[in-house]
N, C-alpha and C. Protein backbone atom coordinates (compact mmCIF):
# COMPACT_ATOMS: atom_id res chain seq x y z
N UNK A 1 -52.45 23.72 -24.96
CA UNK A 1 -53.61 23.66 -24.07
C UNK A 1 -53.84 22.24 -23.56
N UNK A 2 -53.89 21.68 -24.44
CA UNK A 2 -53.84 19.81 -23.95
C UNK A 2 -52.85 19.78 -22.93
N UNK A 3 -52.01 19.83 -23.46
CA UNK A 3 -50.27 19.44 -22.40
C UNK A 3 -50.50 20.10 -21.36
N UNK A 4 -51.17 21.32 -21.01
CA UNK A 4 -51.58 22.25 -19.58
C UNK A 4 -52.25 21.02 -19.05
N UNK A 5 -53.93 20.63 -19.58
CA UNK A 5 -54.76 20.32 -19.17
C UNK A 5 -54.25 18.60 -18.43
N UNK A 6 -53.04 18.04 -19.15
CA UNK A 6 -52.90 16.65 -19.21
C UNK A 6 -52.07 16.74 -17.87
N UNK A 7 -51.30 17.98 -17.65
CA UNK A 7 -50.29 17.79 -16.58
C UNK A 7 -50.98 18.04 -15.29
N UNK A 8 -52.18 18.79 -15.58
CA UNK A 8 -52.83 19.32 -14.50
C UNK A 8 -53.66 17.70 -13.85
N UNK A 9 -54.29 17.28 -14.87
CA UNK A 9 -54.76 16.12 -14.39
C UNK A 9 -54.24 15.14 -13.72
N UNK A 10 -52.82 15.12 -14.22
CA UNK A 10 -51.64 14.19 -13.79
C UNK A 10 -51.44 14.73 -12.19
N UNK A 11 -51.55 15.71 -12.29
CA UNK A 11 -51.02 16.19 -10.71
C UNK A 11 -52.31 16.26 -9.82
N UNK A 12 -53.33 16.04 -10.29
CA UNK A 12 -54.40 16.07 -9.24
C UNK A 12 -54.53 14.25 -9.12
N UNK A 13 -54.62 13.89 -9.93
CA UNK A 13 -54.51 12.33 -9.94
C UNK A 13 -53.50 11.83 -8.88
N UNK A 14 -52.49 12.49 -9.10
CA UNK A 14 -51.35 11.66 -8.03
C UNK A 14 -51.55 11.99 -6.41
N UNK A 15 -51.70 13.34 -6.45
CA UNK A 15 -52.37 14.69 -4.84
C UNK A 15 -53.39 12.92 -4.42
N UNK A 16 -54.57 12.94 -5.57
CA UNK A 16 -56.03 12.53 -4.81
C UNK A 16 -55.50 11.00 -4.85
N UNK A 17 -55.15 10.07 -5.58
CA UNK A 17 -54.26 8.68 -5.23
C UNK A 17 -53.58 9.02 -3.80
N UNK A 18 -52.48 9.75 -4.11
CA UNK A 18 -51.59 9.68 -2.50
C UNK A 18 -52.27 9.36 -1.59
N UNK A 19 -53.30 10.61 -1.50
CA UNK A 19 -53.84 10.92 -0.17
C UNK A 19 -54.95 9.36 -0.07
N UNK A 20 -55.39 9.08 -1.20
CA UNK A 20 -56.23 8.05 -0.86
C UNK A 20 -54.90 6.39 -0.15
N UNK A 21 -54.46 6.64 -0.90
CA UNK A 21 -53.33 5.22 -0.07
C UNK A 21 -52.97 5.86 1.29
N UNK A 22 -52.59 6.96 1.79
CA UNK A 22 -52.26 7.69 3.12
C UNK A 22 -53.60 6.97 4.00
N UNK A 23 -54.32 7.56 3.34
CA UNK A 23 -55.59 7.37 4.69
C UNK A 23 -56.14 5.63 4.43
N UNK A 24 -55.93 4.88 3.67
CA UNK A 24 -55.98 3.21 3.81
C UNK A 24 -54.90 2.85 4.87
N UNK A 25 -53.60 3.46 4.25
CA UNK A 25 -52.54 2.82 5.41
C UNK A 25 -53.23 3.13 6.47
N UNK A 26 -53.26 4.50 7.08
CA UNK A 26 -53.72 4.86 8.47
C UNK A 26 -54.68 3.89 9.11
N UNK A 27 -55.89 3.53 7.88
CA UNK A 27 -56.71 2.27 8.20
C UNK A 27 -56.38 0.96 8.85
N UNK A 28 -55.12 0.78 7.65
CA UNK A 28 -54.59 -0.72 8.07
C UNK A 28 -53.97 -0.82 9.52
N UNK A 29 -53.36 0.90 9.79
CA UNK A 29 -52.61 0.40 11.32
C UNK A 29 -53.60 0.74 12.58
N UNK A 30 -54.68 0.61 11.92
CA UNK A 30 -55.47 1.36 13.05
C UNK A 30 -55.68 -0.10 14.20
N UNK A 31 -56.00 -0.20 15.43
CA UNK A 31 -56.11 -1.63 15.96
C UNK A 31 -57.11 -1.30 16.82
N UNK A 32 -58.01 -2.07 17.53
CA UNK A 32 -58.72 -1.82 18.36
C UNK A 32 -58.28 -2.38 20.05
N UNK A 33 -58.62 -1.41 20.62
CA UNK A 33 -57.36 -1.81 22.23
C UNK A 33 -58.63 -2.87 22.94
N UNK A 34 -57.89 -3.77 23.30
CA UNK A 34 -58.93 -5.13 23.86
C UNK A 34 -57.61 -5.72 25.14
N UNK A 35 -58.51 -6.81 25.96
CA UNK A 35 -58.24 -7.49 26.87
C UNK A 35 -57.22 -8.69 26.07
N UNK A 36 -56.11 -9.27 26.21
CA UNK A 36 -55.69 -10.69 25.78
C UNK A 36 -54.95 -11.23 27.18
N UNK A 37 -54.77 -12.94 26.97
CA UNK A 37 -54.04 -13.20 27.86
C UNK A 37 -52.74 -13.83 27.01
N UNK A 38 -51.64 -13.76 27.69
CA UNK A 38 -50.37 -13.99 27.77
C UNK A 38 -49.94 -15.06 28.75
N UNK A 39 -49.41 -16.19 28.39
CA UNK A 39 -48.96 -17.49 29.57
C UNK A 39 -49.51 -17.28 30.30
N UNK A 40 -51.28 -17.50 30.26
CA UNK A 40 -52.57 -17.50 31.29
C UNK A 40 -52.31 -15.88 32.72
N UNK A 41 -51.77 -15.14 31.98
CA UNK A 41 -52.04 -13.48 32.41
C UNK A 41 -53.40 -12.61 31.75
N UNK A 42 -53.76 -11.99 32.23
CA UNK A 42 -54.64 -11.25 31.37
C UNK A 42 -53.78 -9.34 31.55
N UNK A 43 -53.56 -9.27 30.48
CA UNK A 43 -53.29 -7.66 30.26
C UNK A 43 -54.05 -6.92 29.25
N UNK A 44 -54.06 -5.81 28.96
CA UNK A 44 -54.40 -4.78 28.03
C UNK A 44 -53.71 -4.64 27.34
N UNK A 45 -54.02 -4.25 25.87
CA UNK A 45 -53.29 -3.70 24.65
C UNK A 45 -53.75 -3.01 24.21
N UNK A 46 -53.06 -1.89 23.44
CA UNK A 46 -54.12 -0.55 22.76
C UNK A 46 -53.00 -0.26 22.13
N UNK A 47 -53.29 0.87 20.97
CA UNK A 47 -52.56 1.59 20.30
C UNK A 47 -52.01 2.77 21.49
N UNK A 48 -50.52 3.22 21.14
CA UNK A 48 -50.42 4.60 22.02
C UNK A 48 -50.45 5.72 21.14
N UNK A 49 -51.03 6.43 22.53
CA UNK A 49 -51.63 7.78 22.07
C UNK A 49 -50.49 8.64 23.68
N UNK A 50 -50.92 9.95 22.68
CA UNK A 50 -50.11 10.87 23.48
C UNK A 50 -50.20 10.71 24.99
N UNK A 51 -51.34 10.57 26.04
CA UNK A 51 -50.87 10.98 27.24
C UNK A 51 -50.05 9.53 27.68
N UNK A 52 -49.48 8.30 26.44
CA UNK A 52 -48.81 7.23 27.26
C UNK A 52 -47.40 7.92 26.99
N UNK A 53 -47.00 9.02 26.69
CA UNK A 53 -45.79 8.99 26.44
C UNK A 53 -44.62 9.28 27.35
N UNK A 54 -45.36 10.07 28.49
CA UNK A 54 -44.59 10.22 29.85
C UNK A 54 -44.59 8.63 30.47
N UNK A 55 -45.32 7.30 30.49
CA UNK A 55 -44.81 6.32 31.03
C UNK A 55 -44.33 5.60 29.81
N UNK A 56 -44.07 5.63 28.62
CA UNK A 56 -43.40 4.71 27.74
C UNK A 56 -42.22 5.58 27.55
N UNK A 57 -41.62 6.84 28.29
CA UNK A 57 -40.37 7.34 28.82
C UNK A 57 -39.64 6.85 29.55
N UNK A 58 -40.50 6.65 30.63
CA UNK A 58 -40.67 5.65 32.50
C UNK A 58 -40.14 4.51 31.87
N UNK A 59 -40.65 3.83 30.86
CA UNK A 59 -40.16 2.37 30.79
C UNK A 59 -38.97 2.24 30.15
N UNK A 60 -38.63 3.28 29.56
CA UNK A 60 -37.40 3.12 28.60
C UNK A 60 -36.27 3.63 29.61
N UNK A 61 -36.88 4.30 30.48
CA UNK A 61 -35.76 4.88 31.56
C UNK A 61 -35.62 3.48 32.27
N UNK A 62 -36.03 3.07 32.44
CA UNK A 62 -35.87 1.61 33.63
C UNK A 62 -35.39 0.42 32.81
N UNK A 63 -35.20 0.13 31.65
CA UNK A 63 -34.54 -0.49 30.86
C UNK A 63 -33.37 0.14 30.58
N UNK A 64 -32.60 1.07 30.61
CA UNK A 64 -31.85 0.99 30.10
C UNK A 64 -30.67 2.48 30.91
N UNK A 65 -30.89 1.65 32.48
CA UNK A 65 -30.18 2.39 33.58
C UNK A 65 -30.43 3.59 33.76
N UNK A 66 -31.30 4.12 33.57
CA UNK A 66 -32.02 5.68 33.61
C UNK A 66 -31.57 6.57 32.19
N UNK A 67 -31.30 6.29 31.50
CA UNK A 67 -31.37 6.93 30.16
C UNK A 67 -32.80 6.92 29.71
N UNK A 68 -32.64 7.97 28.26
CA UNK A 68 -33.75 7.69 27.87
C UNK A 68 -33.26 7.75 26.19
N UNK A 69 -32.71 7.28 25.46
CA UNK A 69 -32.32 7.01 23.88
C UNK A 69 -33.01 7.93 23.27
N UNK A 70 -34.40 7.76 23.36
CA UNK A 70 -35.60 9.09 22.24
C UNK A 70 -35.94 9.23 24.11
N UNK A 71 -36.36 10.88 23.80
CA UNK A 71 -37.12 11.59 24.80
C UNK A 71 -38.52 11.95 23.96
N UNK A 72 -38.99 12.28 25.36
CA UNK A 72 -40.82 12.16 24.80
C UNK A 72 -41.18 13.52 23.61
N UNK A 73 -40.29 13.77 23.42
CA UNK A 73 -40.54 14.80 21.98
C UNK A 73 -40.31 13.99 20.77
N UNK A 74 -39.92 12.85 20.85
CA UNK A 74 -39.28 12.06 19.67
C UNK A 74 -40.25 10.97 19.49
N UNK A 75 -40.85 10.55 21.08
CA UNK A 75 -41.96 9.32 20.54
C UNK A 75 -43.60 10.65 20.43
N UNK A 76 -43.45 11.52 20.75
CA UNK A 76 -44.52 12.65 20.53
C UNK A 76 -44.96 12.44 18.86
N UNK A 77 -43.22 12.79 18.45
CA UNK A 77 -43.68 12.88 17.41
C UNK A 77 -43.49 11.99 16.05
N UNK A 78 -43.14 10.66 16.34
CA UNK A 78 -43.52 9.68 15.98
C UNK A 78 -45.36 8.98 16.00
N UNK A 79 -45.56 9.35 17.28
CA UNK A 79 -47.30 9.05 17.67
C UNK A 79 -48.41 10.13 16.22
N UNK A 80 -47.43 10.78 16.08
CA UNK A 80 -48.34 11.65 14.90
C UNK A 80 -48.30 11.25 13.82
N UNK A 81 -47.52 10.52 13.21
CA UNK A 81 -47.57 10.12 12.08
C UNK A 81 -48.43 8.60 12.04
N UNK A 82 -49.82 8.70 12.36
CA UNK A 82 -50.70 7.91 12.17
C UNK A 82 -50.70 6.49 11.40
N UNK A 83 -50.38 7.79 9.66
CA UNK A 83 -50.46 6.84 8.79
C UNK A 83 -49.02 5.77 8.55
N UNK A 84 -47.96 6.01 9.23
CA UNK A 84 -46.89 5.07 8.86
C UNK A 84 -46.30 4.76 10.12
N UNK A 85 -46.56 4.92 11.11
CA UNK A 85 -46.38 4.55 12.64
C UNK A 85 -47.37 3.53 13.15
N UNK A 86 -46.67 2.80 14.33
CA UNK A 86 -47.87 1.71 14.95
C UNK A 86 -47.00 1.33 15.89
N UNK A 87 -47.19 1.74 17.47
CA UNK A 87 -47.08 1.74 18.39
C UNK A 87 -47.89 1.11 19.36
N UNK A 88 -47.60 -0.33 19.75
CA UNK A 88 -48.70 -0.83 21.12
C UNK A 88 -47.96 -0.63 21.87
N UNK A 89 -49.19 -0.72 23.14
CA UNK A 89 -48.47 -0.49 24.85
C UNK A 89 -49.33 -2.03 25.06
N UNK A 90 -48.91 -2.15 26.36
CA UNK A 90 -49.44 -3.12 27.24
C UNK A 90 -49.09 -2.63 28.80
N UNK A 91 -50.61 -2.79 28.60
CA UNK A 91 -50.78 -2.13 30.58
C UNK A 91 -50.73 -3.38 31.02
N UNK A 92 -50.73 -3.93 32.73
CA UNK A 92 -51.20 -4.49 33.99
C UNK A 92 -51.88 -3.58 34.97
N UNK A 93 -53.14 -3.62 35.46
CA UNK A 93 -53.33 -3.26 36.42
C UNK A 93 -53.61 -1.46 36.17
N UNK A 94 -53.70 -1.18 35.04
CA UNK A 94 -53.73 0.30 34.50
C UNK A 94 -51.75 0.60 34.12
N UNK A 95 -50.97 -0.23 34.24
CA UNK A 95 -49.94 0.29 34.93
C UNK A 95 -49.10 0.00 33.21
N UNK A 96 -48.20 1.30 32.54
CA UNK A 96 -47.89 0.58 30.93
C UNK A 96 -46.63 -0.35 31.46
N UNK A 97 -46.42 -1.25 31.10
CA UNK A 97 -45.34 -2.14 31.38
C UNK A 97 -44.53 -2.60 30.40
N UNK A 98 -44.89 -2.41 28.85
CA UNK A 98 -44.03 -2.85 28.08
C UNK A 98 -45.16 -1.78 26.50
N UNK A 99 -43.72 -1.55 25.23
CA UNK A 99 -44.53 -1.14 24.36
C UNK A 99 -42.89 -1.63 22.98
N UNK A 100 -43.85 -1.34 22.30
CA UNK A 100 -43.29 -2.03 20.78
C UNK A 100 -43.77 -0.58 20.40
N UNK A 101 -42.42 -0.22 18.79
CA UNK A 101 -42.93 0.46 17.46
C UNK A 101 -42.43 0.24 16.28
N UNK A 102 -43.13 0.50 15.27
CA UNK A 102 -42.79 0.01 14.20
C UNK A 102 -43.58 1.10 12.94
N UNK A 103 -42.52 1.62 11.75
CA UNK A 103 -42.36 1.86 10.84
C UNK A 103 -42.96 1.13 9.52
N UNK A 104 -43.61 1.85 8.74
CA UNK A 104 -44.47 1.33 7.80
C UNK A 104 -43.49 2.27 6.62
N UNK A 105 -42.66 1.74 5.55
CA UNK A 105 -42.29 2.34 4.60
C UNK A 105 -43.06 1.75 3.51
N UNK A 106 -44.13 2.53 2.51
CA UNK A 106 -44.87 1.43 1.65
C UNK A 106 -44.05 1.48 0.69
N UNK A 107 -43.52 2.61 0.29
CA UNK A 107 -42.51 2.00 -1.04
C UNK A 107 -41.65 1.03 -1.34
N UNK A 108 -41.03 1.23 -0.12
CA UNK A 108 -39.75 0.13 -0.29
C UNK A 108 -40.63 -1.44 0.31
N UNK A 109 -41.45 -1.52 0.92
CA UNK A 109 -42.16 -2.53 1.73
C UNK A 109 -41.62 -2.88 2.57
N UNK A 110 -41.14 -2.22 3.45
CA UNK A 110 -39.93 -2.23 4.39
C UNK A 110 -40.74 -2.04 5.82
N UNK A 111 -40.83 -3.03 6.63
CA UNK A 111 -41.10 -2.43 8.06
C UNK A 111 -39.93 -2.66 9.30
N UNK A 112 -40.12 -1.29 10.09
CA UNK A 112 -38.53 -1.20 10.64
C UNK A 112 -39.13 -0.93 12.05
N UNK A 113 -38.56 -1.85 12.55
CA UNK A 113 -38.78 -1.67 14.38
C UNK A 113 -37.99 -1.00 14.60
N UNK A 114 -38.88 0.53 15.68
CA UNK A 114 -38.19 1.36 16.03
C UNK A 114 -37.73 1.43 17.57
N UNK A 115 -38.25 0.44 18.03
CA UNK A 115 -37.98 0.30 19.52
C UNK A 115 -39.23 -0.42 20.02
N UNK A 116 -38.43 -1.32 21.31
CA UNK A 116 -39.17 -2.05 21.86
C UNK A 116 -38.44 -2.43 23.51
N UNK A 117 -39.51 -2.15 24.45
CA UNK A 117 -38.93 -2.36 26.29
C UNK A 117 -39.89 -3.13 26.48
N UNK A 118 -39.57 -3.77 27.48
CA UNK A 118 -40.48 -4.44 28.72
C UNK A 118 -39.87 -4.04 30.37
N UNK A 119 -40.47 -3.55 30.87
CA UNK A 119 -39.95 -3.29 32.37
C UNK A 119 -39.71 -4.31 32.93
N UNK A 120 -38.27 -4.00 33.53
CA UNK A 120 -37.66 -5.60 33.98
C UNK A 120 -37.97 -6.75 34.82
N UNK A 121 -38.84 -5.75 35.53
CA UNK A 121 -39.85 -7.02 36.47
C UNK A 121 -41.17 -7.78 35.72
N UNK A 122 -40.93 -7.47 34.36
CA UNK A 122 -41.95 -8.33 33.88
C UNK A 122 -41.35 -9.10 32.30
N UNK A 123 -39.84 -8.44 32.35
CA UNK A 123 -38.85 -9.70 31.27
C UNK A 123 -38.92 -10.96 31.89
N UNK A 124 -39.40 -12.04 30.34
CA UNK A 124 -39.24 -13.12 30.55
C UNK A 124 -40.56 -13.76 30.94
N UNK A 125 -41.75 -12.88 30.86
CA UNK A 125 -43.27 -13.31 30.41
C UNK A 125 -43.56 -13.46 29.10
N UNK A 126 -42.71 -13.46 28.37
CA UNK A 126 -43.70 -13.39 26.88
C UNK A 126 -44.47 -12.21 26.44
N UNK A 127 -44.22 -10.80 26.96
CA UNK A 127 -44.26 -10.02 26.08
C UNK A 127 -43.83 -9.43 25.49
N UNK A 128 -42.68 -9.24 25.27
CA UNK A 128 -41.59 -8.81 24.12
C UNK A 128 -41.90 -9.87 22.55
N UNK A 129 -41.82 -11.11 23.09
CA UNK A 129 -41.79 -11.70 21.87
C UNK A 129 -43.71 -11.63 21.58
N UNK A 130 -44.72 -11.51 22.30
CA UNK A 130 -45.81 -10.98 21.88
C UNK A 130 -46.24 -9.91 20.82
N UNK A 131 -45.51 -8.48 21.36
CA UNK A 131 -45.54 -7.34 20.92
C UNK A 131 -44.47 -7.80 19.25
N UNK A 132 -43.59 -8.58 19.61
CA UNK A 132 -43.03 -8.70 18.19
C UNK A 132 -43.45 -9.22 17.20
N UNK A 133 -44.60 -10.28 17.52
CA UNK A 133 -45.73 -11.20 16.79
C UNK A 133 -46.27 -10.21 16.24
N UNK A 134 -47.17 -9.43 17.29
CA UNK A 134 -48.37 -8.50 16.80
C UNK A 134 -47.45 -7.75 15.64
N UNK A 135 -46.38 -6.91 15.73
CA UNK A 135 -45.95 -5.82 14.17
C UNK A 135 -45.72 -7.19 13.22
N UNK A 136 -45.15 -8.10 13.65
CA UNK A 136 -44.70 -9.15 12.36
C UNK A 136 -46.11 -9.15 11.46
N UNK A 137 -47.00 -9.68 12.12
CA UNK A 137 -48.65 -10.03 12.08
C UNK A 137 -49.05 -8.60 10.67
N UNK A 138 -48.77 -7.82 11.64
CA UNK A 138 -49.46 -6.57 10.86
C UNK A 138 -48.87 -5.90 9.33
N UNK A 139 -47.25 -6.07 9.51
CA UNK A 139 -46.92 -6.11 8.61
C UNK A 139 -47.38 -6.98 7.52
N UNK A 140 -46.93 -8.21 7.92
CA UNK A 140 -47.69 -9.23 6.53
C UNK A 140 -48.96 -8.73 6.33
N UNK A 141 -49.76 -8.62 6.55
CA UNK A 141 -51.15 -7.93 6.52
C UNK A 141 -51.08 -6.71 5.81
N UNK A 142 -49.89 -6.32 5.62
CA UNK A 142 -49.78 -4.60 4.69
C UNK A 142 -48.72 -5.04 3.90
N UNK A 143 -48.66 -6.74 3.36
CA UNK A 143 -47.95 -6.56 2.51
C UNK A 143 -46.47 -6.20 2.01
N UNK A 144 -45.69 -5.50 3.12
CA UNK A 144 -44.26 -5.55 3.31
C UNK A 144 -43.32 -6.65 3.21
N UNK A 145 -42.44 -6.59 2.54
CA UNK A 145 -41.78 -7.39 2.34
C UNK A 145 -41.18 -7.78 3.17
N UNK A 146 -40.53 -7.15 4.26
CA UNK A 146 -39.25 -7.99 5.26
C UNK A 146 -39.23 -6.96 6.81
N UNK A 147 -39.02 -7.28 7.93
CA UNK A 147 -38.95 -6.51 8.75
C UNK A 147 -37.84 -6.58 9.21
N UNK A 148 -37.21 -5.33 9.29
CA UNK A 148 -35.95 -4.88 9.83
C UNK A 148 -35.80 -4.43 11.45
N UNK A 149 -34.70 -4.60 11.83
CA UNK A 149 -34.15 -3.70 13.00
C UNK A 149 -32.96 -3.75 13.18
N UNK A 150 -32.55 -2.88 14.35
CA UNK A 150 -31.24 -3.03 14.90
C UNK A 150 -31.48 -3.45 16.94
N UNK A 151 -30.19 -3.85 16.78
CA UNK A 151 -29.92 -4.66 18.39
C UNK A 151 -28.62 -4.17 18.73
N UNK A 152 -28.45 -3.80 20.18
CA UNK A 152 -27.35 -3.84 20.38
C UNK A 152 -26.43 -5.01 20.29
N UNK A 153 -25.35 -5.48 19.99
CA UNK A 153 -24.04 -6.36 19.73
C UNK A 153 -24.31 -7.13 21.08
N UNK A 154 -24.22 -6.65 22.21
CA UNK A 154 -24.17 -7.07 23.15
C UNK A 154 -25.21 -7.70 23.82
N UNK A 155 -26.73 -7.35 23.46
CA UNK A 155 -27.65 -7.86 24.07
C UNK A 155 -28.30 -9.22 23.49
N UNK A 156 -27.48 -10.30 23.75
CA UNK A 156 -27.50 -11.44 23.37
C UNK A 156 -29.40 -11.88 23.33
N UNK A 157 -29.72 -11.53 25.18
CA UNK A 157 -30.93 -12.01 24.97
C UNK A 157 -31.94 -11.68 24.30
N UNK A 158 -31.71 -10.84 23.65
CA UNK A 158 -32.69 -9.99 22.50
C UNK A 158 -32.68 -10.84 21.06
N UNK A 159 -31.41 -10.61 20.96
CA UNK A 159 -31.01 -11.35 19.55
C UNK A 159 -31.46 -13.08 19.67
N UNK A 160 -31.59 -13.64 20.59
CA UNK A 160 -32.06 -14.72 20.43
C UNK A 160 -33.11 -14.73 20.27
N UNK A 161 -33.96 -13.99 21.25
CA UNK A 161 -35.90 -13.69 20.66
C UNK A 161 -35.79 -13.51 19.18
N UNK A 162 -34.98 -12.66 18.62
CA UNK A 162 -34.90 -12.72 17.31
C UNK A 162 -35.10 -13.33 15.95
N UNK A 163 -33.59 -13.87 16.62
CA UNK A 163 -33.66 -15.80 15.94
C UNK A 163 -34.94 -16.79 15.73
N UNK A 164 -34.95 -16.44 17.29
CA UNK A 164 -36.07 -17.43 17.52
C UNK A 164 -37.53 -17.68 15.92
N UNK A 165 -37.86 -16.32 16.21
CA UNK A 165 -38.77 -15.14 15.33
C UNK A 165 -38.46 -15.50 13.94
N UNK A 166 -36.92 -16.17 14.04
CA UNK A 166 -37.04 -16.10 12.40
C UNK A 166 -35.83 -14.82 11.32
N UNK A 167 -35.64 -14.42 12.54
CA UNK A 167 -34.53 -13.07 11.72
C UNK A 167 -33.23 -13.75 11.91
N UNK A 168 -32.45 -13.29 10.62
CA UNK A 168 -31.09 -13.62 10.57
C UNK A 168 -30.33 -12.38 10.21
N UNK A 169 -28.85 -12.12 10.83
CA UNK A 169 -28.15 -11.29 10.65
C UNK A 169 -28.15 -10.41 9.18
N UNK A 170 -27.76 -9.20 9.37
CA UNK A 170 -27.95 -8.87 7.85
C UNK A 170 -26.69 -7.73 7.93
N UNK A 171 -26.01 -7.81 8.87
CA UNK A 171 -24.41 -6.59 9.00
C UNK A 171 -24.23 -6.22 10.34
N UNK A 172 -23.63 -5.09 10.27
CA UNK A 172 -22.70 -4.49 11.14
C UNK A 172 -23.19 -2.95 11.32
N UNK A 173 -23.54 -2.62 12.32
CA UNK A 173 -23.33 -0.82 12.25
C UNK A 173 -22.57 -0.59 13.62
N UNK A 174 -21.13 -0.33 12.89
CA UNK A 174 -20.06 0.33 13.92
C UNK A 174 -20.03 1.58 14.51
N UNK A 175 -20.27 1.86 15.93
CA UNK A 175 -20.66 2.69 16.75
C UNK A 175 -22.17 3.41 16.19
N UNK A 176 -22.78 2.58 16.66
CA UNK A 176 -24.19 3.11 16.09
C UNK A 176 -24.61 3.78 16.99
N UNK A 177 -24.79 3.37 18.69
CA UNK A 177 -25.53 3.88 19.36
C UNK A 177 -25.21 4.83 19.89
N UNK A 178 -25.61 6.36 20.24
CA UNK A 178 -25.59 7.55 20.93
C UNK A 178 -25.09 7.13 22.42
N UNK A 179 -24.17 7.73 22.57
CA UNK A 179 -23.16 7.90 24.17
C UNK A 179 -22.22 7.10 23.58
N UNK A 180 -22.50 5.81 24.39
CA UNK A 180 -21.25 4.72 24.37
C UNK A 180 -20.62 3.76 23.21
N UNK A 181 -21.68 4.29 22.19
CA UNK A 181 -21.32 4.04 20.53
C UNK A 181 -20.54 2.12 20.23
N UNK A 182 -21.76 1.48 21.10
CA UNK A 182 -21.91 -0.25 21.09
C UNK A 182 -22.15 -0.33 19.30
N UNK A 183 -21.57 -1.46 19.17
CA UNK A 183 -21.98 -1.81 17.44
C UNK A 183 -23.51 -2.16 17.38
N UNK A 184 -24.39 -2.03 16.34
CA UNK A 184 -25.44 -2.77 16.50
C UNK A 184 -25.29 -3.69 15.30
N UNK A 185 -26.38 -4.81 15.67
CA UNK A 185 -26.43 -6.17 14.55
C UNK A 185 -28.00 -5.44 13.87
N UNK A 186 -27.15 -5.52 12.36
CA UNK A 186 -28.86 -5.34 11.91
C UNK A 186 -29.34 -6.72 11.54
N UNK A 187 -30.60 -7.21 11.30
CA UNK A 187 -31.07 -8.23 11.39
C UNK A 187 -32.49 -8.18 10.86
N UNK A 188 -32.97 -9.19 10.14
CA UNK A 188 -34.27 -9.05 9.17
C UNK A 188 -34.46 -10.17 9.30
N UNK A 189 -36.11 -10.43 8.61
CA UNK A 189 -36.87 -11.21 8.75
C UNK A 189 -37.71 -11.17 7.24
N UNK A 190 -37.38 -12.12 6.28
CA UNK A 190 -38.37 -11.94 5.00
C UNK A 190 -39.67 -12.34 5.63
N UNK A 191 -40.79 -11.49 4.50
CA UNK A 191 -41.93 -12.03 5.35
C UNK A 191 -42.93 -12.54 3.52
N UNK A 192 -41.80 -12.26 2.62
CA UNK A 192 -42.43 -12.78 0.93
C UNK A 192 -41.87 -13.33 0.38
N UNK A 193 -42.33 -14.61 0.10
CA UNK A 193 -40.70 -15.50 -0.56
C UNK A 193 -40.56 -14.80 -2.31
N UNK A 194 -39.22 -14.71 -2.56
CA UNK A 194 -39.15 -14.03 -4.08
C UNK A 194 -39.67 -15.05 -4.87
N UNK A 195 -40.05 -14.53 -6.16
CA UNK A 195 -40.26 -15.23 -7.17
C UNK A 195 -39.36 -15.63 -7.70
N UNK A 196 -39.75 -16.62 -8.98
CA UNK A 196 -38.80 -17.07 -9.44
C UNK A 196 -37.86 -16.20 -10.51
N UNK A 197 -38.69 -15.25 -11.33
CA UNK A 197 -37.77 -13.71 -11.57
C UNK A 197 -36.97 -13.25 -11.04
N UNK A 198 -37.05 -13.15 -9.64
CA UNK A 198 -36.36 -12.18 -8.87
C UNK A 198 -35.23 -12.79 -8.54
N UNK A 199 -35.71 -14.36 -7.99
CA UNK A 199 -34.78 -15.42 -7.55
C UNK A 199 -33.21 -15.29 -8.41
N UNK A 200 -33.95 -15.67 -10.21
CA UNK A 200 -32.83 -15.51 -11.05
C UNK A 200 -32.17 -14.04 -11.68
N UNK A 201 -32.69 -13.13 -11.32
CA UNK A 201 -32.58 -11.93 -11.43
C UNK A 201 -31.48 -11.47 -10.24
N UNK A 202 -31.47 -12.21 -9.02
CA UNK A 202 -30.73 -11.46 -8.09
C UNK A 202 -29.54 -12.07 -7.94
């Protein structure tokens, strides 16, 4: 009867914990959409929500010769997962012109950029490496240990924003990308220096 009662508790304990860390994360990525300026621009930022997903399609189509890598069923349903997703846009003029996303794994403390455009008539303002501040920003703020991504091999000017940022190479993924199967560089960014345990431990 104990051992019933102990397992039962155990399993409502973990249900009512989960759900309580679920809905903090959701907290932590929540942002409030405001005015900022950028190299004396003024644009908009907000979290995206579903009706941006037909123009953060638009933008990924115009980056990247009319393809679209994820179609709007894929950032649909990425936008739903509240609690471990975090997606900004940045409008001009009402108009979305560039958006960042990023992956919240709390176990591993892992945050993983899942994609990021700027429409090409507005590469080379400072919002790419903006939008990359803001997840860096947020991550440390939730505590994650290191932020990950992948780049295509070839897109030098990316990988230097990178650098720039602070990320250093971390491998190889041979024919990674869907169609034309380009290598990508994976590449990270610690954002917790180890201890001295870990230091001699690793």
């Amino acid at each position: 009867m104990l051992k019933k009662y102990k397992q039962a508790f155990q399993k409502w304990y973990r249900r009512h914990f989960a759900s309580e860390v679920r809905q903090q994360q959701a907290e932590d990525l929540d942002i409030k959409n405001h005015r900022l300026m950028i190299r004396d621009t003024q644009y908009f930022l907000g979290r995206a929500q579903f009706p941006d997903v037909p123009e953060i399609v638009g933008v990924e189509r115009a980056v990247y010769d009319g393809k679209t890598p994820w179609d709007a069923q894929a950032f649909a349903n990425e936008l739903k997962r509240k609690q471990d997703r975090l997606y900004l846009v940045i409008r001009k003029n009402d108009q979305l012109i560039a958006f960042a996303g990023c992956s919240f794994d709390i176990q591993r403390k892992d945050a993983h950029i899942t994609n990021i455009a700027v429409l090409p008539d507005w590469q080379g303002d400072g919002l790419g490496e903006f939008l990359m501040r803001a997840l860096i920003r947020k991550a440390r703020h939730m505590g994650m240990r290191q932020v990950t991504l992948e780049v295509r091999i070839s897109n030098k000017r990316a990988q230097n924003l990178y650098h720039k940022l602070g990320f250093r190479q971390t491998g190889i993924k041979r024919g990674y990308y869907f169609g034309d199967h380009e290598d990508a560089v994976d590449m990270m960014v610690p954002l917790i220096k180890a201890t001295t345990s870990e230091t001699n431990n690793g």
